[in-house]
Protein backbone atom coordinates (compact mmCIF):
# COMPACT_ATOMS: atom_id res chain seq x y z
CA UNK A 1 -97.10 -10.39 74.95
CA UNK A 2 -99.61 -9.23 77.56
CA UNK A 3 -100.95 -5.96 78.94
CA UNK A 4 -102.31 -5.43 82.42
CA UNK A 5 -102.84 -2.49 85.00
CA UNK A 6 -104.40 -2.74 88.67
CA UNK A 7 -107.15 -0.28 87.63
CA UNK A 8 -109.13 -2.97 84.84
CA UNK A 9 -108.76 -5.31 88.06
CA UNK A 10 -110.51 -4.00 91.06
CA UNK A 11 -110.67 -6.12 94.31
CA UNK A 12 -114.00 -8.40 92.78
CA UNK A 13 -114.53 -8.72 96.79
CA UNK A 14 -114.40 -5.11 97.74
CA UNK A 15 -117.72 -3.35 98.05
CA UNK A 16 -115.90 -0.25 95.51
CA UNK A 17 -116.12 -2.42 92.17
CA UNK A 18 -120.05 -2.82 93.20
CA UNK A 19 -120.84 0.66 94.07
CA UNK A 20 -118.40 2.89 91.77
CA UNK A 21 -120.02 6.60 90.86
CA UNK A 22 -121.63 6.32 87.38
CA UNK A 23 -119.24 8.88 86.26
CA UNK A 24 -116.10 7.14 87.40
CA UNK A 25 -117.30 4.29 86.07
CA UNK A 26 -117.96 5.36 82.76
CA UNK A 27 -114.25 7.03 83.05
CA UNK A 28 -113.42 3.30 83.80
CA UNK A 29 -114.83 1.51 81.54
CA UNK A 30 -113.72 3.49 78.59
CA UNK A 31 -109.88 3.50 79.69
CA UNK A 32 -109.89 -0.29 80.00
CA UNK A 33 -111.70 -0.19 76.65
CA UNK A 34 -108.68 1.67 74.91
CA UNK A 35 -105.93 -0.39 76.60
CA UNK A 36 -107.24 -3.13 76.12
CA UNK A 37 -107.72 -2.36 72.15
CA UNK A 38 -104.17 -0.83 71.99
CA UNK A 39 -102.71 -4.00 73.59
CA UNK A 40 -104.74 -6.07 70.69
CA UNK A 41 -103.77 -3.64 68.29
CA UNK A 42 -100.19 -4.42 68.51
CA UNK A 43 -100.67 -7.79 69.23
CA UNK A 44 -101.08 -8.05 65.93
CA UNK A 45 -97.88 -6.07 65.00
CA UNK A 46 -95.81 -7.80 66.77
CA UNK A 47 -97.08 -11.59 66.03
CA UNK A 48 -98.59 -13.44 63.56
CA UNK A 49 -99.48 -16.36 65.89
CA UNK A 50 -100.72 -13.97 68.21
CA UNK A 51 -103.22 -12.02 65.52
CA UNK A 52 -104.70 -15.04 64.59
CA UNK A 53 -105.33 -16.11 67.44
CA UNK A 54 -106.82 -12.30 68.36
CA UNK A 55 -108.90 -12.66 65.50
CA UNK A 56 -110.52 -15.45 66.52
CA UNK A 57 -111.30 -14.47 69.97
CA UNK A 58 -112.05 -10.74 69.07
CA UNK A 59 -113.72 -11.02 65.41
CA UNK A 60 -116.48 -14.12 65.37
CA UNK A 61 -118.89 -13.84 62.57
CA UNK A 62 -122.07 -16.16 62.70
CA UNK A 63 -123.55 -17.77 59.66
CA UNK A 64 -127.40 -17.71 59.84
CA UNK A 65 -127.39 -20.74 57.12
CA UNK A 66 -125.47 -22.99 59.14
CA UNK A 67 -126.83 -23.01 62.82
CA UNK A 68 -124.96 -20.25 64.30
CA UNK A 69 -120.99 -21.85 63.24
CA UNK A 70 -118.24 -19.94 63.88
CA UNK A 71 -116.18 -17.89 61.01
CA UNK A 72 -113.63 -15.81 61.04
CA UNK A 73 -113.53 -12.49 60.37
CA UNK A 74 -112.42 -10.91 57.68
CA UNK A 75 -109.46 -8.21 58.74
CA UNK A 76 -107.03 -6.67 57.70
CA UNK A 77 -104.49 -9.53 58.07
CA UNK A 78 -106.65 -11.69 56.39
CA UNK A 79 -108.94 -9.52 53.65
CA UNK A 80 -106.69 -11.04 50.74
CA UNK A 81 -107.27 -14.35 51.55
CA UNK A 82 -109.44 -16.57 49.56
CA UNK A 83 -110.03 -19.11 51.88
CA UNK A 84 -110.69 -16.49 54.71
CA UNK A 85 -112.85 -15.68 52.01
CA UNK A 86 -114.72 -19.21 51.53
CA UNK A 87 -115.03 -19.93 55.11
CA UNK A 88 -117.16 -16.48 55.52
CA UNK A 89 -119.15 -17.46 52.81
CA UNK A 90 -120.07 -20.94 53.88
CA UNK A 91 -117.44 -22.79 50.92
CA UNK A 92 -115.66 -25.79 51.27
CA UNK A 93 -112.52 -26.28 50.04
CA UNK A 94 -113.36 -28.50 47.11
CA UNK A 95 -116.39 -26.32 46.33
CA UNK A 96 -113.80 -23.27 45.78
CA UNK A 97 -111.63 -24.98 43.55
CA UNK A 98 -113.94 -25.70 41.52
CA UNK A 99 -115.56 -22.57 41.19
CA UNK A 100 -112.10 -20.85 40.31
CA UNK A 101 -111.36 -23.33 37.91
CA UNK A 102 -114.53 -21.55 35.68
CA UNK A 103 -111.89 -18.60 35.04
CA UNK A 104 -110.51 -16.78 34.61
CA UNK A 105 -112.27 -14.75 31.77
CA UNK A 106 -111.85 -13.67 29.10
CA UNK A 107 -109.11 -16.02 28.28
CA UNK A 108 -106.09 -15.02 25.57
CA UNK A 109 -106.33 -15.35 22.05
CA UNK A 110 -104.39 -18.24 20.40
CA UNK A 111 -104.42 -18.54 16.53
CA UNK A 112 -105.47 -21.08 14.68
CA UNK A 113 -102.40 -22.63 13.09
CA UNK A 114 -104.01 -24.25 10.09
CA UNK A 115 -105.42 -20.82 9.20
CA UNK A 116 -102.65 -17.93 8.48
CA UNK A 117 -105.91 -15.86 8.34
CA UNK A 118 -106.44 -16.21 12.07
CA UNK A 119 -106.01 -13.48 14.04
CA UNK A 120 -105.42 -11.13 10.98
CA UNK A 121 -106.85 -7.74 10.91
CA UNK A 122 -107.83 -7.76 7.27
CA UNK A 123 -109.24 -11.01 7.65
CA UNK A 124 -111.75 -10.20 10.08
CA UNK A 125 -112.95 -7.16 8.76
CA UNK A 126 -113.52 -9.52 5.37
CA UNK A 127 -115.14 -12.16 6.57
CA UNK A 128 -116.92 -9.85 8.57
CA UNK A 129 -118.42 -8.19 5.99
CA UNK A 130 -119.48 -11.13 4.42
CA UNK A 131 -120.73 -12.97 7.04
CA UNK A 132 -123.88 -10.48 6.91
CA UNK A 133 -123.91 -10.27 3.38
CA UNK A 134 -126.59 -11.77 1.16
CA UNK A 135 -124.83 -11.69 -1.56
CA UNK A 136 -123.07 -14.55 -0.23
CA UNK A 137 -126.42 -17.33 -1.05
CA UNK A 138 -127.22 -18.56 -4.56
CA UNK A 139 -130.62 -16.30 -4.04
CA UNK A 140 -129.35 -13.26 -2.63
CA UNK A 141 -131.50 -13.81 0.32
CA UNK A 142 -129.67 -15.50 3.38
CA UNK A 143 -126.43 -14.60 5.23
CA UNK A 144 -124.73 -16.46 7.81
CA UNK A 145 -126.61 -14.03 9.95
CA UNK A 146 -129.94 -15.48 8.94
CA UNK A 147 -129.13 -18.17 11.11
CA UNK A 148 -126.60 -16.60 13.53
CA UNK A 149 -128.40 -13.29 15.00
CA UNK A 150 -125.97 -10.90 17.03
CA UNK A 151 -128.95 -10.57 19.90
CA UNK A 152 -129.57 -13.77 20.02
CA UNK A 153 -125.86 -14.90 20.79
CA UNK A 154 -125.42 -15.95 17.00
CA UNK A 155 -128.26 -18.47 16.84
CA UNK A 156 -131.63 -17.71 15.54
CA UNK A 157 -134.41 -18.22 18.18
CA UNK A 158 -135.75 -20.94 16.11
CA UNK A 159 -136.30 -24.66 16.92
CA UNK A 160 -134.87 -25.51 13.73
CA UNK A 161 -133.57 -23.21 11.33
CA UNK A 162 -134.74 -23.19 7.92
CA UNK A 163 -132.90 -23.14 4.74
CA UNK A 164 -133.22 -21.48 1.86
CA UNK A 165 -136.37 -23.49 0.77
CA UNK A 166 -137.67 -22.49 3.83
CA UNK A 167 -138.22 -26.05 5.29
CA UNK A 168 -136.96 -26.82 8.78
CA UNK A 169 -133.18 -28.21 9.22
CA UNK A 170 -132.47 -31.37 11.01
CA UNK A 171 -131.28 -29.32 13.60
CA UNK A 172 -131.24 -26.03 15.94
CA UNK A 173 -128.85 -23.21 14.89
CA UNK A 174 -125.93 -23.37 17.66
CA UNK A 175 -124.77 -19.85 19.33
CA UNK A 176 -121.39 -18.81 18.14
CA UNK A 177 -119.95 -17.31 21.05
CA UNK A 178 -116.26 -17.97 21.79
CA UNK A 179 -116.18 -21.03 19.27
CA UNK A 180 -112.54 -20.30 19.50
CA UNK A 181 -112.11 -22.48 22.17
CA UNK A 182 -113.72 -25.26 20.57
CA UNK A 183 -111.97 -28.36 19.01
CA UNK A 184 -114.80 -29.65 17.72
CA UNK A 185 -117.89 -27.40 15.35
CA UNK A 186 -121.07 -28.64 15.01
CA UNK A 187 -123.83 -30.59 17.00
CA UNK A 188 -122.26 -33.55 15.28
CA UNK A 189 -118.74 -32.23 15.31
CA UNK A 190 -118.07 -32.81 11.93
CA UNK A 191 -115.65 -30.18 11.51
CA UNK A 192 -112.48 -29.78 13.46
CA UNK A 193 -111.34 -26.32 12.49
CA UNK A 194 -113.98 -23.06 12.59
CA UNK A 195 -112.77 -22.82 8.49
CA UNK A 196 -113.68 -26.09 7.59
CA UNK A 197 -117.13 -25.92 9.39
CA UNK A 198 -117.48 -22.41 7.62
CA UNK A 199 -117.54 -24.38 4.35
CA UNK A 200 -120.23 -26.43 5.40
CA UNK A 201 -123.58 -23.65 4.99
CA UNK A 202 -121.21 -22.12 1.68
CA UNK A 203 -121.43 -26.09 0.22
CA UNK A 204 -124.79 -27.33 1.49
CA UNK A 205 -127.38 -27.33 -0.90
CA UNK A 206 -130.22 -26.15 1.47
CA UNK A 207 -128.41 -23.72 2.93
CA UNK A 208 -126.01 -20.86 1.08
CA UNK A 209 -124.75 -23.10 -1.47
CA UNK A 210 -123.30 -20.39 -3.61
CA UNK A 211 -122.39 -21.67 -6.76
CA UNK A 212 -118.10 -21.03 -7.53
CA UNK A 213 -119.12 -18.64 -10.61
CA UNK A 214 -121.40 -16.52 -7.76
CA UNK A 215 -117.93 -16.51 -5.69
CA UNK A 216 -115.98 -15.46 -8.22
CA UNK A 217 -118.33 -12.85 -9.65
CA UNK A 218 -119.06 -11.05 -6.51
CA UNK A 219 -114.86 -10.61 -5.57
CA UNK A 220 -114.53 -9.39 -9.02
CA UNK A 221 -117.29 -6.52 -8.54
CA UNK A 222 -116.52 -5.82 -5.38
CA UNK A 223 -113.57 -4.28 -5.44
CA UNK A 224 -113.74 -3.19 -1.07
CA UNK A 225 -113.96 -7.23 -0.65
CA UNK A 226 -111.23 -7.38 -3.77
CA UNK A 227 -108.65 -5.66 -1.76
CA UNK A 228 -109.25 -6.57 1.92
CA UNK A 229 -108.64 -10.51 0.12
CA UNK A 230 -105.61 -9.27 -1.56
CA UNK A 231 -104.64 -8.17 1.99
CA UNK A 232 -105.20 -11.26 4.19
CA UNK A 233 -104.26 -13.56 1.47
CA UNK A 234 -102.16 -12.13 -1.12
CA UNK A 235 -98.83 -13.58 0.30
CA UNK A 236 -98.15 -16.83 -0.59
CA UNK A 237 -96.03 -17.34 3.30
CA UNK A 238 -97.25 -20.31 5.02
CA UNK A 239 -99.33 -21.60 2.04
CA UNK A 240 -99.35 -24.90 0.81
CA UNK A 241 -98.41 -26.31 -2.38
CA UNK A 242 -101.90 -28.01 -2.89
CA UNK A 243 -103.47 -24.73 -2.36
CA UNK A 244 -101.10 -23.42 -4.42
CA UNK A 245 -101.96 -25.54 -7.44
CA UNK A 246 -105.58 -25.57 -6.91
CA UNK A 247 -108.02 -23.85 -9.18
CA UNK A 248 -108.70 -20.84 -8.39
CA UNK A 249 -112.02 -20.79 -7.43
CA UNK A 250 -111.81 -23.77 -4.88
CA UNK A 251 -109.15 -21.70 -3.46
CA UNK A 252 -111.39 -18.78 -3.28
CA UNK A 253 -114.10 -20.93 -1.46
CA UNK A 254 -111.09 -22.28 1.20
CA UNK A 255 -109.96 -18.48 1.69
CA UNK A 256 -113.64 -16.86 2.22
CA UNK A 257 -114.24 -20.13 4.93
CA UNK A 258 -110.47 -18.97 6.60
CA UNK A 259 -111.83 -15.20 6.46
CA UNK A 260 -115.15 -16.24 7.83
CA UNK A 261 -113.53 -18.38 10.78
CA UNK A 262 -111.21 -15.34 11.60
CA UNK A 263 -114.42 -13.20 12.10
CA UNK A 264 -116.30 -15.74 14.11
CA UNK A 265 -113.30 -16.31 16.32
CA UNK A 266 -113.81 -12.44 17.62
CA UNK A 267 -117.14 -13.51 18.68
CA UNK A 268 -116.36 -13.19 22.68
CA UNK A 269 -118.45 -13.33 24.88
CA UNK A 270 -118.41 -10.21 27.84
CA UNK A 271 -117.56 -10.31 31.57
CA UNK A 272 -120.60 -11.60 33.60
CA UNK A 273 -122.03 -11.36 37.00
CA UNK A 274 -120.33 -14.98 37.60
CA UNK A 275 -116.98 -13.79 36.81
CA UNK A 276 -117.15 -10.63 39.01
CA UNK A 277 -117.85 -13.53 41.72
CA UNK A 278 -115.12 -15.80 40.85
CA UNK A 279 -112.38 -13.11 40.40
CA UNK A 280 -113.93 -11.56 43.83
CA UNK A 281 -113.44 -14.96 45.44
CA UNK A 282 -109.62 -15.37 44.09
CA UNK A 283 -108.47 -12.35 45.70
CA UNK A 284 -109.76 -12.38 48.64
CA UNK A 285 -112.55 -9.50 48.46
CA UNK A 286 -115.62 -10.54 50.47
CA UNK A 287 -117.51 -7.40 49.83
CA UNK A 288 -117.39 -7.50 46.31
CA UNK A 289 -117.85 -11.54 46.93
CA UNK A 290 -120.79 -10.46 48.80
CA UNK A 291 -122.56 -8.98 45.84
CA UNK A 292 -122.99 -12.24 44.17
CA UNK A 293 -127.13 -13.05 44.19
CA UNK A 294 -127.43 -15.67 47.20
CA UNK A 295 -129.81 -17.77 45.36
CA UNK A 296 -127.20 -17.71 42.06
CA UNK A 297 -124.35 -18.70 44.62
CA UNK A 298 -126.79 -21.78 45.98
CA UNK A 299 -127.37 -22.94 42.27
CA UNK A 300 -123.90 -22.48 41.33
CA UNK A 301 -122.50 -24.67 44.54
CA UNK A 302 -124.92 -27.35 43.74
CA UNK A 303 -124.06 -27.03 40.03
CA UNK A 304 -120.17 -28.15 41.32
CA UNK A 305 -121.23 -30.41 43.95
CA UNK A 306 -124.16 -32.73 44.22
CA UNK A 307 -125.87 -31.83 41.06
CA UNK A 308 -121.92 -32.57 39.53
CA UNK A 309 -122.76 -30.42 36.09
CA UNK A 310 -118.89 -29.46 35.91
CA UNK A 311 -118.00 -32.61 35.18
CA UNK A 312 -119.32 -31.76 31.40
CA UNK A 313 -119.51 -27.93 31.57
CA UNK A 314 -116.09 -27.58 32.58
CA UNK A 315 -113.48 -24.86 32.11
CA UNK A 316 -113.71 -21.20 31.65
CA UNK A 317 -115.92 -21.80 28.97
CA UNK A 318 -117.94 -24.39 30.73
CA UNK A 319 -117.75 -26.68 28.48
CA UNK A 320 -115.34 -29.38 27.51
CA UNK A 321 -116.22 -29.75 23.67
CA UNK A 322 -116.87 -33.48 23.58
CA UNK A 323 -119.91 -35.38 22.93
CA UNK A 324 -123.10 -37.29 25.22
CA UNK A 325 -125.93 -38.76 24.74
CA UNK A 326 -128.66 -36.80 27.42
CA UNK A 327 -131.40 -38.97 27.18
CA UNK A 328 -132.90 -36.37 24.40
CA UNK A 329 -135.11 -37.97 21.49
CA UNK A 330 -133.00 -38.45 18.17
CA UNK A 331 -134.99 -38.55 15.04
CA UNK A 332 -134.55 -35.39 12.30
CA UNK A 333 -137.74 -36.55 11.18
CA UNK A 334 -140.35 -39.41 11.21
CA UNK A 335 -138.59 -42.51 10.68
CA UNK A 336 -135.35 -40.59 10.07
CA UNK A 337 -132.94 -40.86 12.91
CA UNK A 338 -129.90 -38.16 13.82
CA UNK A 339 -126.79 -40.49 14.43
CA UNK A 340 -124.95 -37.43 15.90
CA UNK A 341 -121.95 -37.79 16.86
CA UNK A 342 -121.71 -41.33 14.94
CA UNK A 343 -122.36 -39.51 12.06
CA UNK A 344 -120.01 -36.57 12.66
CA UNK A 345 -117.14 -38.92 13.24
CA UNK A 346 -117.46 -40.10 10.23
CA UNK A 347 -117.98 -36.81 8.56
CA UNK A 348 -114.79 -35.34 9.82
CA UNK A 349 -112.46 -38.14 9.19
CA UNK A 350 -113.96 -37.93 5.13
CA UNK A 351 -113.61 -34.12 4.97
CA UNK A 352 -110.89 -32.61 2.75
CA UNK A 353 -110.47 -29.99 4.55
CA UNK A 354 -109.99 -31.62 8.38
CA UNK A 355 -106.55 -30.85 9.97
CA UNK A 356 -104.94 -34.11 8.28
CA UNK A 357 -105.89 -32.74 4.77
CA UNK A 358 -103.90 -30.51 1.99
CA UNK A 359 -105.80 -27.45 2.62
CA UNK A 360 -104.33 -26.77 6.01
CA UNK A 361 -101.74 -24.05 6.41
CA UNK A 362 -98.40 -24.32 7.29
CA UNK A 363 -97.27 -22.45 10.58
CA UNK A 364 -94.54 -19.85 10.70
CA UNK A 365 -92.67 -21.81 13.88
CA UNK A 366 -92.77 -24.96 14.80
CA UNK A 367 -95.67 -26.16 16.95
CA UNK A 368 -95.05 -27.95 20.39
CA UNK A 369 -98.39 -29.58 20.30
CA UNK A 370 -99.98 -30.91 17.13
CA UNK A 371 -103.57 -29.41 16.69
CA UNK A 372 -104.37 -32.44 14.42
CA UNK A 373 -103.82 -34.99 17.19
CA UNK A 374 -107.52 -35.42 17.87
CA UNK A 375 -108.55 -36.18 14.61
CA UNK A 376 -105.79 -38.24 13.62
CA UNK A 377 -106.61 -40.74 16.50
CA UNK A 378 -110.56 -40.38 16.39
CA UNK A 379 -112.19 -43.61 15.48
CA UNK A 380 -115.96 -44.02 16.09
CA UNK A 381 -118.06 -46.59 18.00
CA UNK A 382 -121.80 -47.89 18.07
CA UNK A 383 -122.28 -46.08 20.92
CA UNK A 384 -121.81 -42.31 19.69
CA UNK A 385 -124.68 -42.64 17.92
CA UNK A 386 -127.12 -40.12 19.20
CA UNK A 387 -124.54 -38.57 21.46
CA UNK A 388 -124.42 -34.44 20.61
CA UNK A 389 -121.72 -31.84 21.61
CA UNK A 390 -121.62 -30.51 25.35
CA UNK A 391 -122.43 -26.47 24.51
CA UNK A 392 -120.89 -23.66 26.40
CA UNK A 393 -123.42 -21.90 28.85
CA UNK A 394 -121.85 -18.07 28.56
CA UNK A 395 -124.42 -16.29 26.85
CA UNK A 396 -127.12 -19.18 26.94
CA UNK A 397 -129.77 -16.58 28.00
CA UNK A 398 -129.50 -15.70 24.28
CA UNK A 399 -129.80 -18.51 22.82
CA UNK A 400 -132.86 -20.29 23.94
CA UNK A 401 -134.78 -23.01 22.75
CA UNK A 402 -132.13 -25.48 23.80
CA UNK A 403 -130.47 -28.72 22.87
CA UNK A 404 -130.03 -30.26 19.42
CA UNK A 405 -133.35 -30.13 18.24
CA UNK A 406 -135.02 -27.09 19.52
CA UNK A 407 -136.74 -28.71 22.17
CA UNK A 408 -136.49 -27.16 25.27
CA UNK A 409 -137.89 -23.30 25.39
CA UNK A 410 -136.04 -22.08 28.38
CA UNK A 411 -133.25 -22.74 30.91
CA UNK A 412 -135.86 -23.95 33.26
CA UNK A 413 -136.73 -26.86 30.72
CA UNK A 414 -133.12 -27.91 30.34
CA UNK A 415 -133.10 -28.17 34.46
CA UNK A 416 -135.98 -29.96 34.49
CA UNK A 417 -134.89 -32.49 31.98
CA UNK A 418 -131.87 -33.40 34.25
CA UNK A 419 -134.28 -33.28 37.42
CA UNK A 420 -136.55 -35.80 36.08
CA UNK A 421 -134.11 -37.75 33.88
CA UNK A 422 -135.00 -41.14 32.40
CA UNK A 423 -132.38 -43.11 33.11
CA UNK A 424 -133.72 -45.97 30.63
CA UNK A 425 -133.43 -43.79 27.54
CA UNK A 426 -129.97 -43.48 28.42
CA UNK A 427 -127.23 -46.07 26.14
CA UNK A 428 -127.11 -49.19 28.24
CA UNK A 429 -122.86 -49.01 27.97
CA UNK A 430 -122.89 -45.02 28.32
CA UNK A 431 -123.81 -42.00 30.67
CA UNK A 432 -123.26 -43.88 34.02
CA UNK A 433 -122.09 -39.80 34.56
CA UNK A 434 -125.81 -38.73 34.28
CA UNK A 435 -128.53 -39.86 37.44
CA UNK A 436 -131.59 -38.07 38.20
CA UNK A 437 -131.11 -35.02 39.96
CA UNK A 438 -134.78 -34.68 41.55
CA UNK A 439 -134.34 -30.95 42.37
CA UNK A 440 -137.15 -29.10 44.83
CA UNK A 441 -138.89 -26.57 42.95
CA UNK A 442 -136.53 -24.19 45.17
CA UNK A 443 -133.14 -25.51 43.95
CA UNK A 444 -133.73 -25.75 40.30
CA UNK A 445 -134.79 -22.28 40.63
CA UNK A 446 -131.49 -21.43 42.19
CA UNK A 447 -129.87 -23.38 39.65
CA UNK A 448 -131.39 -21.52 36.94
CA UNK A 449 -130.46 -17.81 38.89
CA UNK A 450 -127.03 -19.03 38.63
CA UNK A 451 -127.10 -19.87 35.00
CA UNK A 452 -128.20 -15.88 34.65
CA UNK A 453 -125.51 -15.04 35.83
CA UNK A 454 -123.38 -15.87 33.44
CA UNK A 455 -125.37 -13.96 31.09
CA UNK A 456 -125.67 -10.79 33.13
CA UNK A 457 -122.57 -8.24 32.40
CA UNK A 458 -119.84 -7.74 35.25
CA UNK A 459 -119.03 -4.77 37.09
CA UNK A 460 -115.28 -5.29 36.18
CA UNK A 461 -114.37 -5.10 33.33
CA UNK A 462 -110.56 -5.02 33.47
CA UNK A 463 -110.00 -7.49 36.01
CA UNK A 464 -105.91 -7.06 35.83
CA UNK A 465 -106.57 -3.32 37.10
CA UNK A 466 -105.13 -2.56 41.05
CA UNK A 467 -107.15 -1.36 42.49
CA UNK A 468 -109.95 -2.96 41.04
CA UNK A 469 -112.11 -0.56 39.18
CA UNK A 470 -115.75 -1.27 39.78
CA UNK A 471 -118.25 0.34 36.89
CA UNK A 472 -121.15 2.44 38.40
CA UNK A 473 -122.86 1.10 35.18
CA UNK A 474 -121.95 -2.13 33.56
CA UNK A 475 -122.25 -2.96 29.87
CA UNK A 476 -125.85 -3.28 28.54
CA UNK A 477 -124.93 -6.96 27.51
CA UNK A 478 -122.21 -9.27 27.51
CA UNK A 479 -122.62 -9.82 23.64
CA UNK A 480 -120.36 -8.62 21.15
CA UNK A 481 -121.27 -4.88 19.71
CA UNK A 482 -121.40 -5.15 15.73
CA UNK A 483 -121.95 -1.49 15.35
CA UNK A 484 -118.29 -1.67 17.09
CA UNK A 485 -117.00 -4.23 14.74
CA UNK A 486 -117.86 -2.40 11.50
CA UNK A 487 -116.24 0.61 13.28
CA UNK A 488 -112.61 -1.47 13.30
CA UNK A 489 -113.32 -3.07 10.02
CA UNK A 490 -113.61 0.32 8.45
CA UNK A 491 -110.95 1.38 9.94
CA UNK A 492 -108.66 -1.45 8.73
CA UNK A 493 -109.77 -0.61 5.14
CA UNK A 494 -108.78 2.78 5.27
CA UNK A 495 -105.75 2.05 6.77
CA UNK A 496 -105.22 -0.53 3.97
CA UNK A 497 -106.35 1.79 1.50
CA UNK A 498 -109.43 -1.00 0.17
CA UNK A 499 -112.46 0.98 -1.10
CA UNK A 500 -116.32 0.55 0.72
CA UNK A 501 -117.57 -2.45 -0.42
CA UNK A 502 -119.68 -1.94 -3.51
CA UNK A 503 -122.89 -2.62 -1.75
CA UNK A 504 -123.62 -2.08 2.48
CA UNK A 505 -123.95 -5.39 3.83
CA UNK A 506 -127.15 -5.97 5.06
């Protein structure tokens, strides 16, 4: 469709379209300027074909970064358009992809089906309670959150934690933040449910190890905890017979672990920075796109492209829950190697309470997939030893110093190590996945903005919301509010009618 009139065309060879009066001129030029913007304007109406190829012609918008290339603008024909999107922010194809497969976030809650605790309103606000409650150690003088500090993302600061002895563990206390989404708990993974790797620190003799009497005596004081047990497990429904016939105060241990697990499992992380980015990118809206840090968006393109990092940290969660060896030193102590993984193979396959064994509780409906698939094919090799679980990297600000054994301070350390990698330390049948990054001072600092980001809070924090609602003031942090949780876990006593516990947990 095309527009013309004879007076946007004067006679190029007649001395009037050189010597036109300023004011007629200006008359001119301003006519031609509507038309010509009309025309355009239902160009686009009245053809798709035709608007793109308007927007092209009419809209260019030049990226300083890559020597003056031509993008398209981003209009109202093509505003919800990722890839109009990616294009104006200098993203290939494959580069987008893969930083929308990081999301979207948070993702749903899915119950644990060997647990009927899981998901269980009484159950959290129990092992809640109890999870910062001293009372729970032989001593009276460690909680799971002597290890596992809300501010710190669950873990403890430490290199190592200590136990009750005060000595140094073999290893550094792991962040809890959305275990849910784990298959595997531990550095070793020697548990394959979050209840049976809560049983570990109740068992281990340098950690809790609350002796069964010390159970059963503090449920039978306590009548808050009494109750709120009575309510999550009173009903013998999807129980099993072993359980059933146990004694009683194994069956107590197995039920705090289940009540434990159901609190840990609310341990979300928040929105971040990142996610505002990725959500931004998925729609379509470039401003909001726009806000993203640039040198956060360099890091995170090299962190799914040359620097390949998503091949390990993959998913929402960035992580995919198995097990490598990084190149990282091994030994718990002098003389005393950490097999890792070789070890936690092993572990998991001899635990009574793994997904294969009695304790595991029977779902109400049938399950399409079997959650005990993994560990009823795992086997172990030579070469797991020294391998140690990939971690998630929400939160990681948090929960610095890094790796297995404590022994990287900060997130700078951790990008140096795969800068400078030794490639010889590395299992000669192994990590072919792993080379040497050799970063410039520059891009590991980019690298390390982006990891921020995924620690900073979002903007949006209801993502599902049209239009999307962007917060003047985002959340103070992305981790979990306690003061919040012992709101709702008061609440569900009340509601169940189950007393205050006998003595404020500290």
């Amino acid at each position: 469709m095309a527009y013309t009139t004879d007076r946007c065309r004067p006679d190029v060879g007649s001395p009037r379209s050189h010597f036109l009066s300023p004011v007629r001129g200006l008359k001119q030029a301003l006519f031609c300027l509507s038309l010509w913007g009309a025309a355009w304007l239902l160009s686009l109406w009245a053809s798709p074909a035709n608007a793109q190829g308007a927007t092209r012609v009419f809209a260019v918008v030049t990226d300083q970064a890559s020597a003056g290339a031509e993008r398209p603008a981003i209009t109202s024909r093509n505003r919800a358009d990722p890839n109009a999107v990616a294009v104006a922010l200098g993203l290939p194809p494959d580069t987008m992809q893969a930083i929308l497969a990081h999301g979207p976030w948070p993702q749903p809650f899915t119950p644990d089906p060997g647990n009927r605790a899981s998901g269980q309103a009484a159950a959290v606000a129990l092992g809640g309670r109890l999870f910062f409650d001293r009372r729970l150690s032989h001593d009276g003088r460690m909680a799971c959150a002597s290890c596992h500090l809300p501010e710190k993302g669950f873990s403890d600061g430490r290199v190592r934690s200590l136990g009750h002895d005060g000595q140094p563990l073999d290893r550094n206390a792991q962040g809890l933040l959305d275990a849910r989404l784990s298959h595997w708990f531990g550095w070793d993974g020697a548990a394959d449910s979050l209840w049976a790797f809560s049983m570990r620190p109740l068992n281990h003799p340098r950690e809790l190890a609350l002796p069964a009497d010390a159970l059963r005596t503090l449920f039978e004081r306590d009548a808050g905890l009494a109750c709120l047990r009575q309510a999550a497990f009173g009903s013998a429904a999807g129980t099993s017979a072993h359980e059933r016939a146990a004694h009683p105060d194994e069956r107590l241990r197995v039920q705090v672990a289940k009540a434990l697990a159901a609190y840990v499992e609310t341990l979300d992380s928040g929105r971040t920075r990142f996610d505002d980015f990725r959500d931004a990118l998925a729609r379509g809206d470039l401003k909001q796109a726009r806000a993203y840090p640039a040198d956060a968006l360099r890091g995170l393109q090299r962190f799914v492209g040359e620097g390949r990092c998503n091949l390990c940290h993959t998913g929402p969660a960035f992580s995919h829950g198995e097990f490598h060896e990084l190149g990282r030193p091994f030994m718990a102590a002098p003389g005393r190697p950490d097999p890792g993984r070789h070890g936690g193979i092993q572990a998991v396959l001899a635990d009574p309470y793994n997904r294969l064994g009695p304790w595991v509780d029977t779902p109400a409906q049938p399950l399409a997939d079997d959650p005990a698939v993994r560990t009823r094919h795992l086997s172990g090799s030579h070469r797991n030893f020294g391998e140690f679980k990939v971690p998630g990297l929400r939160g990681a600000v948090f929960t610095a110093p890094y790796f297995h054994d404590g022994s990287a301070a900060t997130l700078s350390d951790v990008v140096a190590h795969y800068s400078t990698l030794d490639s010889e330390r590395l299992h000669a049948d192994g990590e072919a996945i792993l080379k040497p990054l050799q970063l410039t001072p520059r891009e590991s600092a980019d690298l390390v903005a982006f990891l921020r980001t995924l620690s900073q809070p979002a903007a949006v924090q209801r993502p599902g919301q049209v239009p999307v609602q962007i917060q003047r003031q985002p959340p103070a942090s992305i981790l979990p509010s306690v003061d919040t949780q012992r709101a709702a876990w008061a609440r569900t006593a009340r509601a169940l009618s189950c007393p205050p516990p006998a003595r404020a947990a500290p």
